[in-house]
N, C-alpha and C. Protein backbone atom coordinates (compact mmCIF):
# COMPACT_ATOMS: atom_id res chain seq x y z
N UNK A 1 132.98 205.99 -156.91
CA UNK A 1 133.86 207.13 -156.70
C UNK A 1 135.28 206.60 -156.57
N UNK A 2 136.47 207.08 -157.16
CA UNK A 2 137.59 206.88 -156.95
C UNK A 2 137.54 207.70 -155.75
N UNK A 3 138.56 206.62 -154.94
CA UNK A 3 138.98 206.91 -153.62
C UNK A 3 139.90 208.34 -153.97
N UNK A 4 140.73 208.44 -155.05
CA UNK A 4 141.82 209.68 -155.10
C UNK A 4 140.59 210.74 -155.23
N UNK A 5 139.83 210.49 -155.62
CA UNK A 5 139.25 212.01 -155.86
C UNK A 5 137.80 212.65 -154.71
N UNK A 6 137.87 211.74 -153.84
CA UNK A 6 137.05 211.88 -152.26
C UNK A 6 137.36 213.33 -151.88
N UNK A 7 136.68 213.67 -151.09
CA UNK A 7 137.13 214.85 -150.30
C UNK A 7 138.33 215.14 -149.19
N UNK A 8 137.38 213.77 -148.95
CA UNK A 8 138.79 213.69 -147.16
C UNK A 8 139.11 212.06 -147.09
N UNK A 9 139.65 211.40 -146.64
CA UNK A 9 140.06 209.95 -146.31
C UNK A 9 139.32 209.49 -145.64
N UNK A 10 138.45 210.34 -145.39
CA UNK A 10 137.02 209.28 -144.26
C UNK A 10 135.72 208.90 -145.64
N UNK A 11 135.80 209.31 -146.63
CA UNK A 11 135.41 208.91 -148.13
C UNK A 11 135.94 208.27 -149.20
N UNK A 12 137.35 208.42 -148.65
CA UNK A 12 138.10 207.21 -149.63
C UNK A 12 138.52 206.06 -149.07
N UNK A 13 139.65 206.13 -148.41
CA UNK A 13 140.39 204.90 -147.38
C UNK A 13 139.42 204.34 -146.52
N UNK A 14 139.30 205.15 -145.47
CA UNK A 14 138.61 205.09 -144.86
C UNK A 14 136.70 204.72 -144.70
N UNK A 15 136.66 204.73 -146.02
CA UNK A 15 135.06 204.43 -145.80
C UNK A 15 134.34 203.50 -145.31
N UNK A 16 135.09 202.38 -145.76
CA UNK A 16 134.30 201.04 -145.19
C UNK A 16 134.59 200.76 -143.98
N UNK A 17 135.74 201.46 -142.42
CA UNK A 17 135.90 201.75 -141.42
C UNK A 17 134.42 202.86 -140.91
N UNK A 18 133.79 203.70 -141.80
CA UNK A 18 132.71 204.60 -141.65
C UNK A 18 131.78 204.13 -142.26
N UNK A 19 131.18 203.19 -142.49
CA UNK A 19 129.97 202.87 -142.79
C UNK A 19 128.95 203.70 -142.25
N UNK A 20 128.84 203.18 -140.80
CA UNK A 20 127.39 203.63 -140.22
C UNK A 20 127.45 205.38 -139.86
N UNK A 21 128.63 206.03 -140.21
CA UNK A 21 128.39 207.54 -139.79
C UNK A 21 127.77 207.63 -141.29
N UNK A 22 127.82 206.76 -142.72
CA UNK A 22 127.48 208.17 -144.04
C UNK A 22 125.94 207.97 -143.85
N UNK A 23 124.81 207.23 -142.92
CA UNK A 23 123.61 207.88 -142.93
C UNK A 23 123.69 209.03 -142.07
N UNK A 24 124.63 209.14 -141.08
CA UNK A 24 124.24 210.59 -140.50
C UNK A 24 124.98 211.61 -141.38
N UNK A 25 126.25 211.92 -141.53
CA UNK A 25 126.82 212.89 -141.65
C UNK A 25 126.77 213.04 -143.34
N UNK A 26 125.76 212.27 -144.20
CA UNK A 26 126.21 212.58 -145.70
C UNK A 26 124.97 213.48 -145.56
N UNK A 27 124.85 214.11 -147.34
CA UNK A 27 123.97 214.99 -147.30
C UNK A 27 122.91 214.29 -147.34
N UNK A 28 122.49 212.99 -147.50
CA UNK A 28 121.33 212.26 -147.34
C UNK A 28 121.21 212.22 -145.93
N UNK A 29 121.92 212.41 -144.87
CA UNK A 29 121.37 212.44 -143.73
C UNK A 29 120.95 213.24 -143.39
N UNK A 30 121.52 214.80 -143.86
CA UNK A 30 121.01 216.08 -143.29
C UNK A 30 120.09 215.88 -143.50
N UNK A 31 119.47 215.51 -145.58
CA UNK A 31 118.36 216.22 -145.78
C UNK A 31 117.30 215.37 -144.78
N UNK A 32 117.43 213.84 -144.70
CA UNK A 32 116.69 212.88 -143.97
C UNK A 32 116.33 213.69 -142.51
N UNK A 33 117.21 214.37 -141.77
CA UNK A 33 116.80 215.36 -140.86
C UNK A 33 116.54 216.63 -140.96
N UNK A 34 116.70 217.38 -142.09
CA UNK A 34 115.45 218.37 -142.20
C UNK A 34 114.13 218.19 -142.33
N UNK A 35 113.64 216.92 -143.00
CA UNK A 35 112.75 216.37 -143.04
C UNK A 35 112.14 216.00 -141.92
N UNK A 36 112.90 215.28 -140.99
CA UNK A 36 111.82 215.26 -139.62
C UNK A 36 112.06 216.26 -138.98
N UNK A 37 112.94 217.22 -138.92
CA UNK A 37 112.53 218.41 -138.21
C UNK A 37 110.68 219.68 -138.89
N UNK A 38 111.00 219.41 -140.34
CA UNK A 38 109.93 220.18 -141.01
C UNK A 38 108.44 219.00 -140.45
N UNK A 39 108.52 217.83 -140.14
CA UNK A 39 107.30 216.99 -140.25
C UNK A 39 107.01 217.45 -138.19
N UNK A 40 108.26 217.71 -137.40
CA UNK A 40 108.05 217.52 -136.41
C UNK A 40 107.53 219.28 -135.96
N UNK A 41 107.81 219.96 -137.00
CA UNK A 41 107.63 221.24 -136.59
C UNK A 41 106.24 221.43 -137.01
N UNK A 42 105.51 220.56 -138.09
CA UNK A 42 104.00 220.72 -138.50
C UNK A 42 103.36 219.61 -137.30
N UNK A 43 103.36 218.91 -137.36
CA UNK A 43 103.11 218.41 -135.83
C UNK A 43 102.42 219.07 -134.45
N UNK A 44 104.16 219.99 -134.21
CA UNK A 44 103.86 221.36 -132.95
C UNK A 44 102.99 222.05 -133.47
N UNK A 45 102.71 222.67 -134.62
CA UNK A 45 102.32 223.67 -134.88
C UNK A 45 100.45 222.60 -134.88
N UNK A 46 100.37 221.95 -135.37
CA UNK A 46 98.67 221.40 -135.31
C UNK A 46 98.47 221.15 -133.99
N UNK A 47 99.28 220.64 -132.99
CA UNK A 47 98.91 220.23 -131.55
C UNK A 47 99.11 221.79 -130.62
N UNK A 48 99.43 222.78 -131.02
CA UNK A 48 99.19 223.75 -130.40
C UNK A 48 98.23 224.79 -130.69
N UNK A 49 97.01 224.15 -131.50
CA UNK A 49 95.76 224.75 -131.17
C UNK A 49 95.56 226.38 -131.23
N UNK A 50 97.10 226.90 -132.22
CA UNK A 50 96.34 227.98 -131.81
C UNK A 50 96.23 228.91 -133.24
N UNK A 51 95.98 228.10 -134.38
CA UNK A 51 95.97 228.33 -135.49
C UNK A 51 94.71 227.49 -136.07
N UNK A 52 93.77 228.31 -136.35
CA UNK A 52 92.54 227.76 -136.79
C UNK A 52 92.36 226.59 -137.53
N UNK A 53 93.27 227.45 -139.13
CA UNK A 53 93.20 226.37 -140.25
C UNK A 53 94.54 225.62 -140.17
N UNK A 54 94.78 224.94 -139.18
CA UNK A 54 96.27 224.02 -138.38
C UNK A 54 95.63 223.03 -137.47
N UNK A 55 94.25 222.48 -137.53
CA UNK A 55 93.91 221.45 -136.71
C UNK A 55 94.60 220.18 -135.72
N UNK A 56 94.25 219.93 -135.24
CA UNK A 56 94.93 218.58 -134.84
C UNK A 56 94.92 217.52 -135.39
N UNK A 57 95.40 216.94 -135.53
CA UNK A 57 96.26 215.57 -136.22
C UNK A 57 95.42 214.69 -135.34
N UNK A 58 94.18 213.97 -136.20
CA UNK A 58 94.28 212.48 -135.86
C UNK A 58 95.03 211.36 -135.48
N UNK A 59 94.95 210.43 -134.93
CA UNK A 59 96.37 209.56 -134.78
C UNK A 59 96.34 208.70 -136.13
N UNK A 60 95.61 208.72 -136.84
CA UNK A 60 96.21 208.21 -138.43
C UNK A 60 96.96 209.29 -139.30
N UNK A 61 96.80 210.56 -138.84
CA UNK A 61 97.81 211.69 -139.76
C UNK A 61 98.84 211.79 -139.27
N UNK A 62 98.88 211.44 -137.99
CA UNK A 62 100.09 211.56 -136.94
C UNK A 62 100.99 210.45 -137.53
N UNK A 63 100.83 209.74 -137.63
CA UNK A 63 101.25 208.15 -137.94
C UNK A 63 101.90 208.39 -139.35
N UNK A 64 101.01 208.92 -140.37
CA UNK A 64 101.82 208.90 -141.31
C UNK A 64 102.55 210.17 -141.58
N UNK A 65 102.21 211.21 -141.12
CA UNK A 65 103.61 212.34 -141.14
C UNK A 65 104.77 211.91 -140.48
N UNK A 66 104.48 211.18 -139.11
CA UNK A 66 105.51 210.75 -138.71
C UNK A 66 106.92 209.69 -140.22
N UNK A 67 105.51 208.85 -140.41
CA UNK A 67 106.25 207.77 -141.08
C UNK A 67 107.22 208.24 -142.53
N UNK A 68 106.49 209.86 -142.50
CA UNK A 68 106.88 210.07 -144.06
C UNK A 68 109.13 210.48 -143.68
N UNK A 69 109.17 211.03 -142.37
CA UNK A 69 110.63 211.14 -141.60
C UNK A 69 110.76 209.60 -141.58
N UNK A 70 110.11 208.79 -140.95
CA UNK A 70 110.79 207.69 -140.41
C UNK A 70 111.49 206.69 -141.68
N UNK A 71 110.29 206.70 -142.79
CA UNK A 71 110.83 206.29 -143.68
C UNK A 71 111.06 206.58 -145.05
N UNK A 72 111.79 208.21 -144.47
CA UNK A 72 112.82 208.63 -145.53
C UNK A 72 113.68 207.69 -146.73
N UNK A 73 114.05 207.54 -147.93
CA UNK A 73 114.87 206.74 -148.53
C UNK A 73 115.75 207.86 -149.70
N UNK A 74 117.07 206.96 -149.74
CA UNK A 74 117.48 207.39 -150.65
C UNK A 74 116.60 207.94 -152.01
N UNK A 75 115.81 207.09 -152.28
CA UNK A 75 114.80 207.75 -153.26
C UNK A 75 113.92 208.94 -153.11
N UNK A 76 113.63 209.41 -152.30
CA UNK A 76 113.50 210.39 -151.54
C UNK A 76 114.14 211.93 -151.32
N UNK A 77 115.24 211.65 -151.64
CA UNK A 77 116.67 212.18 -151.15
C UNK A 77 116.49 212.85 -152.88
N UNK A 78 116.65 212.07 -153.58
CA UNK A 78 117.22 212.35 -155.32
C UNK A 78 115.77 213.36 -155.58
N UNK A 79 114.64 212.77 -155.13
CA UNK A 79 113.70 213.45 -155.24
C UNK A 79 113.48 215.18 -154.65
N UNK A 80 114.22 215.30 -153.74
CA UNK A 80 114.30 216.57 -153.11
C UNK A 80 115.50 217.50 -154.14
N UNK A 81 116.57 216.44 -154.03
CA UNK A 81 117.64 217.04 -155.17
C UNK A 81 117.10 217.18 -155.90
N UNK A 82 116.46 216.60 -157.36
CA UNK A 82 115.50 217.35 -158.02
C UNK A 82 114.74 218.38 -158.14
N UNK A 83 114.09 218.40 -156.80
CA UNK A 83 113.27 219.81 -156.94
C UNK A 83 114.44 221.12 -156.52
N UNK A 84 115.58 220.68 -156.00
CA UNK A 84 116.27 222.14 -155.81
C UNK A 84 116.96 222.01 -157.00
N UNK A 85 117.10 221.34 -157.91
CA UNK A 85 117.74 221.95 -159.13
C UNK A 85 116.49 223.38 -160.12
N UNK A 86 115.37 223.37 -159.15
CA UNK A 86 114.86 224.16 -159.80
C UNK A 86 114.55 225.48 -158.82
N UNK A 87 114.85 225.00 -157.72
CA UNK A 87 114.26 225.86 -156.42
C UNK A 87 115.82 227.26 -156.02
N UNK A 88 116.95 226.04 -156.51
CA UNK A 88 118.04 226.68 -156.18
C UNK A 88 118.13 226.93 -154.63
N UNK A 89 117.70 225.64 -153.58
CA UNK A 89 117.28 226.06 -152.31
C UNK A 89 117.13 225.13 -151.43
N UNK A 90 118.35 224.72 -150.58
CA UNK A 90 118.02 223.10 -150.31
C UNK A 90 116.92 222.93 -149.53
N UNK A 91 116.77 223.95 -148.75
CA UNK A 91 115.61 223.81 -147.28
C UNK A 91 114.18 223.97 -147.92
N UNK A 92 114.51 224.92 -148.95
CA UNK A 92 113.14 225.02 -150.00
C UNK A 92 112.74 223.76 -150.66
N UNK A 93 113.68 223.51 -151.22
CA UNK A 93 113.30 221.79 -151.77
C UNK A 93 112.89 220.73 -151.07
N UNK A 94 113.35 221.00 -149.45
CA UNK A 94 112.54 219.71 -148.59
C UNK A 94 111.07 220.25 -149.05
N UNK A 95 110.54 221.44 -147.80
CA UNK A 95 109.66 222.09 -147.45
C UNK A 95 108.61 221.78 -149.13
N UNK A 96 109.00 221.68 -150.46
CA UNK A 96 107.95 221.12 -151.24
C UNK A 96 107.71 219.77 -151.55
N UNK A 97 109.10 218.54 -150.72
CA UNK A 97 108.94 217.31 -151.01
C UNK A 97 108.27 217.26 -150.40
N UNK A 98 107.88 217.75 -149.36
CA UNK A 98 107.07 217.60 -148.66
C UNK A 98 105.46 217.75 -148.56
N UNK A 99 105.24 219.13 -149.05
CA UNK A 99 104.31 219.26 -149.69
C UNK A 99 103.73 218.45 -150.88
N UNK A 100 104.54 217.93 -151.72
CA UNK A 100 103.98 216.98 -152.59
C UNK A 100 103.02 215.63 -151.92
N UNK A 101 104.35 215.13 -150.60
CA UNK A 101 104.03 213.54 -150.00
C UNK A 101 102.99 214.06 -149.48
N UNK A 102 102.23 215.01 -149.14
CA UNK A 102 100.82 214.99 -148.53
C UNK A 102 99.84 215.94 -149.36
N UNK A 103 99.95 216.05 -150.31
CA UNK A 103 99.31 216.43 -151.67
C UNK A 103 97.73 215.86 -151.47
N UNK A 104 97.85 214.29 -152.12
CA UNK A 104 96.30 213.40 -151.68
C UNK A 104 96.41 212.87 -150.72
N UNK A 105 96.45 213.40 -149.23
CA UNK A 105 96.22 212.75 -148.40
C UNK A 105 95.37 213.55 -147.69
N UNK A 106 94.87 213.41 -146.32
CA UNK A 106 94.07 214.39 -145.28
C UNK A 106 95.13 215.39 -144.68
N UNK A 107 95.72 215.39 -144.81
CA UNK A 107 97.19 216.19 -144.46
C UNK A 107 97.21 217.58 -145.50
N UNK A 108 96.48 217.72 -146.76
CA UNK A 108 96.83 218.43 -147.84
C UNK A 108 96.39 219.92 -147.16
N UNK A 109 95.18 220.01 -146.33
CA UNK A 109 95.14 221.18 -145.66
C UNK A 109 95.56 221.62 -145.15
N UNK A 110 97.09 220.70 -144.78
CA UNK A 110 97.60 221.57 -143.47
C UNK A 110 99.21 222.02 -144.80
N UNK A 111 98.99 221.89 -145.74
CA UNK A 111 100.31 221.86 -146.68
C UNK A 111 101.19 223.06 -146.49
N UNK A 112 100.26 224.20 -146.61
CA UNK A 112 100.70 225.61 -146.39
C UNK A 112 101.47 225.67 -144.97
N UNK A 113 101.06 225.07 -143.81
CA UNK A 113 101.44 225.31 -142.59
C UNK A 113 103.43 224.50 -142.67
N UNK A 114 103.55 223.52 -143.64
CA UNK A 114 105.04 223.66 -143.61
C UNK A 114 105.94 224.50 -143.70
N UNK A 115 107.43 224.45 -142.66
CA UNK A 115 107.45 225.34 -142.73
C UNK A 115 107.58 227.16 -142.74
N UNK A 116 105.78 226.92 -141.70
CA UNK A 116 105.48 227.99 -141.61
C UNK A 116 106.07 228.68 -140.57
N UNK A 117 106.42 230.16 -140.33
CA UNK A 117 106.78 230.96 -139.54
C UNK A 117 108.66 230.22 -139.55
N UNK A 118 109.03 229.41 -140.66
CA UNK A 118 110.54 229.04 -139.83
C UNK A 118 111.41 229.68 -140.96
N UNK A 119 113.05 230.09 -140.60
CA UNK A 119 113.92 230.35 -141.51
C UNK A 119 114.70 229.11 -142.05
N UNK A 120 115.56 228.84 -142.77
CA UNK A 120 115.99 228.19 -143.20
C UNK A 120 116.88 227.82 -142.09
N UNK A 121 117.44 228.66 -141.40
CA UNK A 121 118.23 228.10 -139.89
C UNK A 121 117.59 227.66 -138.87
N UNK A 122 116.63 227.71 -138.66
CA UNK A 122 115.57 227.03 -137.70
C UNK A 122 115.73 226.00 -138.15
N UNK A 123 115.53 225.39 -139.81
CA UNK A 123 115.57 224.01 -140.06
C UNK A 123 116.96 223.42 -139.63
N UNK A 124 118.02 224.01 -140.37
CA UNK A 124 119.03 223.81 -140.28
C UNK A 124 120.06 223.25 -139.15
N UNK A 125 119.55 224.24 -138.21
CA UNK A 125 120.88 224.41 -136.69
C UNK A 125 119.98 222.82 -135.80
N UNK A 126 118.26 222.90 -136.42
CA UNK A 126 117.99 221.17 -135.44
C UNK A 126 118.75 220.01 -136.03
N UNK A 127 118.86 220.22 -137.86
CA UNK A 127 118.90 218.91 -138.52
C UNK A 127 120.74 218.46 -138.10
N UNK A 128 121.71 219.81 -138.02
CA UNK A 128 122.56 219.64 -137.52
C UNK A 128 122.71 219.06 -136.08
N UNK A 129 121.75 219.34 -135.47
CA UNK A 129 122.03 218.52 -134.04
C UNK A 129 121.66 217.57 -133.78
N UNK A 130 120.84 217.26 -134.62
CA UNK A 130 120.37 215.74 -134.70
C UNK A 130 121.19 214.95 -135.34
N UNK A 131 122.01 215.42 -136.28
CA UNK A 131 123.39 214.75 -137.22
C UNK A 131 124.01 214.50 -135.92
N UNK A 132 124.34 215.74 -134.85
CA UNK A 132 125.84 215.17 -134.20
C UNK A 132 125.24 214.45 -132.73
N UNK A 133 123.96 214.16 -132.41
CA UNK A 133 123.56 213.32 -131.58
C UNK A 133 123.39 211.87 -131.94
N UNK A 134 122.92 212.05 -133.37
CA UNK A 134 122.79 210.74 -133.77
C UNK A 134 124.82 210.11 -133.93
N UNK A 135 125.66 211.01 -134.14
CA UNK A 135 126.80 210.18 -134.76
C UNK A 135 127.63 210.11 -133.50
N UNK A 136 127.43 210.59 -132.55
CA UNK A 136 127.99 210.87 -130.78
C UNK A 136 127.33 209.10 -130.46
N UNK A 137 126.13 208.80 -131.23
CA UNK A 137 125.65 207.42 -130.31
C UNK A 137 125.88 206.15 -131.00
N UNK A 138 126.09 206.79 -132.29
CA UNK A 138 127.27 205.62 -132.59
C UNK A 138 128.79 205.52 -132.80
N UNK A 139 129.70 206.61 -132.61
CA UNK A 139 130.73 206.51 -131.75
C UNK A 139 130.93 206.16 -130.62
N UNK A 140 129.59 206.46 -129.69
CA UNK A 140 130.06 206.21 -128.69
C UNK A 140 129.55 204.55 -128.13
N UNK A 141 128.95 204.04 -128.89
CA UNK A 141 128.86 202.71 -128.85
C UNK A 141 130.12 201.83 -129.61
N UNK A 142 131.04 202.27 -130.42
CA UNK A 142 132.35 202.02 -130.79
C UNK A 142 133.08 201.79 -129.68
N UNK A 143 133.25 203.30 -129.00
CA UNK A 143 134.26 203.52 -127.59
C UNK A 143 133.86 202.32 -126.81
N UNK A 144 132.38 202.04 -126.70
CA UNK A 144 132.14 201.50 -125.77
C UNK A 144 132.81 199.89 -125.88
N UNK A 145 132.61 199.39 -126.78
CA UNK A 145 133.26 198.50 -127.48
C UNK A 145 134.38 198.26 -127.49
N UNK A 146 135.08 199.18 -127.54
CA UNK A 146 136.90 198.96 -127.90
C UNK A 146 136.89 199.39 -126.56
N UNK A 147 136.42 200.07 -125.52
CA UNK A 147 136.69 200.20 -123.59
C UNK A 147 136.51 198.75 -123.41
N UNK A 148 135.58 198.09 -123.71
CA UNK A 148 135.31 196.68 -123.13
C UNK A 148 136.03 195.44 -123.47
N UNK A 149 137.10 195.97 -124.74
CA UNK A 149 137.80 194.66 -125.42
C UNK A 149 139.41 194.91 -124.84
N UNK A 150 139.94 196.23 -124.62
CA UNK A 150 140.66 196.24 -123.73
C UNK A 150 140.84 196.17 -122.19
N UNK A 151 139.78 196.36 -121.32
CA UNK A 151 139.28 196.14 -120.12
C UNK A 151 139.33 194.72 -119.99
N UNK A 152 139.34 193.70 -121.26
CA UNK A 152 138.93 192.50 -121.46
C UNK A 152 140.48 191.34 -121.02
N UNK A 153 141.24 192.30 -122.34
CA UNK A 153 142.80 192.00 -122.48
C UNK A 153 143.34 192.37 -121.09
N UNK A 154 142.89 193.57 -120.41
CA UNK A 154 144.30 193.81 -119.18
C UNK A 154 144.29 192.45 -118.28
N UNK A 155 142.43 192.25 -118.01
CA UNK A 155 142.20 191.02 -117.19
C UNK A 155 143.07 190.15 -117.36
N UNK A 156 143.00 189.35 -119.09
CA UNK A 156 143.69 188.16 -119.27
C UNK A 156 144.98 188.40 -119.28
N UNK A 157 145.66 189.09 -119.35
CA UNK A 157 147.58 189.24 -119.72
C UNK A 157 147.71 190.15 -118.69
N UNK A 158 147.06 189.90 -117.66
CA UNK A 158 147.43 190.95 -116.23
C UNK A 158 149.16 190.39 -115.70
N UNK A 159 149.30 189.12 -115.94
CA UNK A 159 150.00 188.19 -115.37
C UNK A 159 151.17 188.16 -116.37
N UNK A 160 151.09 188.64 -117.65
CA UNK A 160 152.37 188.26 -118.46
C UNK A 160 152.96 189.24 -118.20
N UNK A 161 154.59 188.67 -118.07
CA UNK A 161 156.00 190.31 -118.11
C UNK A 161 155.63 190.73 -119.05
N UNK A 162 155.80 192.29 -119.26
CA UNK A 162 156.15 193.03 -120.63
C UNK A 162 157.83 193.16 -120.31
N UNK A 163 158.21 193.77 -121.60
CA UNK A 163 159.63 194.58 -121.44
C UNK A 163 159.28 195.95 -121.71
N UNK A 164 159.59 197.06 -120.70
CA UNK A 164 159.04 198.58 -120.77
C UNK A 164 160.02 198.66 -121.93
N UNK A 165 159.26 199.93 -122.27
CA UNK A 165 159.45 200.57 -123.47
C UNK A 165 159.05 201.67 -123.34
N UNK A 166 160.28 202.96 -123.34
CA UNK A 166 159.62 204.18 -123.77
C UNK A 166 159.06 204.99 -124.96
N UNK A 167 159.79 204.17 -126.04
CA UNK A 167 160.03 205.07 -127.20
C UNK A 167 160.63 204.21 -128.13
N UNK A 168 160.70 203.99 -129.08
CA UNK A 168 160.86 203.30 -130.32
C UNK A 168 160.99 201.93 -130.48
């Protein structure tokens, strides 16, 4: 991407200062967290027993629904984009990547239950809060960082004169 034609300066100039926010805040992060919100919401819905054909999750189905969020990939990502070039529907396009990744597995019965009973903002308003929790904890491990390197400096140059300065 030419930097001139970025959106904002945190995509051009700025990018390689933002590394670790473009897994949260790009659209590969959202979709990476709609995805574990849709895997974590089939989950609730099998461990709350109160849907017949919604069983409970073995701890080997558990394990790998989990794993199918945990190890989301960019390849993954193109794959969902794909299916909404036909779905016209981003939350729709998880909700069948999904359905595909447990297609042949023991999981395929519960396929229908993705998903189920949610709007597209149910997915949405978690995957967003999981974007700004996840990017709050690595800012704020930055702050924490640059608090501790100046906390560091007052110690050592406690002792040198400055010349005050108000203004220019």
């Amino acid at each position: 991407m030419d930097t001139l034609t970025a959106i904002s300066p945190l995509d051009g100039r700025y990018a390689n200062k933002c590394a670790e926010l473009t897994d949260v805040f790009s659209e590969f992060g959202l979709i990476k967290r709609r995805v574990r919100v849709e895997c974590a919401w089939l989950e609730a819905l099998c461990d709350a027993g109160e849907i017949a054909e919604c069983p409970a999750l073995s701890p080997g189905e558990r394990a790998a629904l989990q794993a199918i969020a945990a190890d989301f990939s960019l390849a993954d990502a193109r794959r969902v984009k794909e299916i909404e070039r036909t779905t016209n529907h981003d939350v729709k396009a998880v909700e069948y990547f999904l359905k595909e990744k447990v297609k042949d597995t023991s999981l395929a019965s519960r396929a229908e239950f993705i998903h189920f009973a949610c709007t597209s903002e149910d997915i949405n308003n978690m995957a967003h809060a999981l974007m700004l929790r996840d990017g709050k904890a690595v800012l704020r491990a930055a702050m924490d960082e640059a608090t501790a390197k100046i906390a560091a400096d007052a110690q050592a140059y406690a002792a040198v004169p400055m010349l005050a300065h108000t203004h220019g």
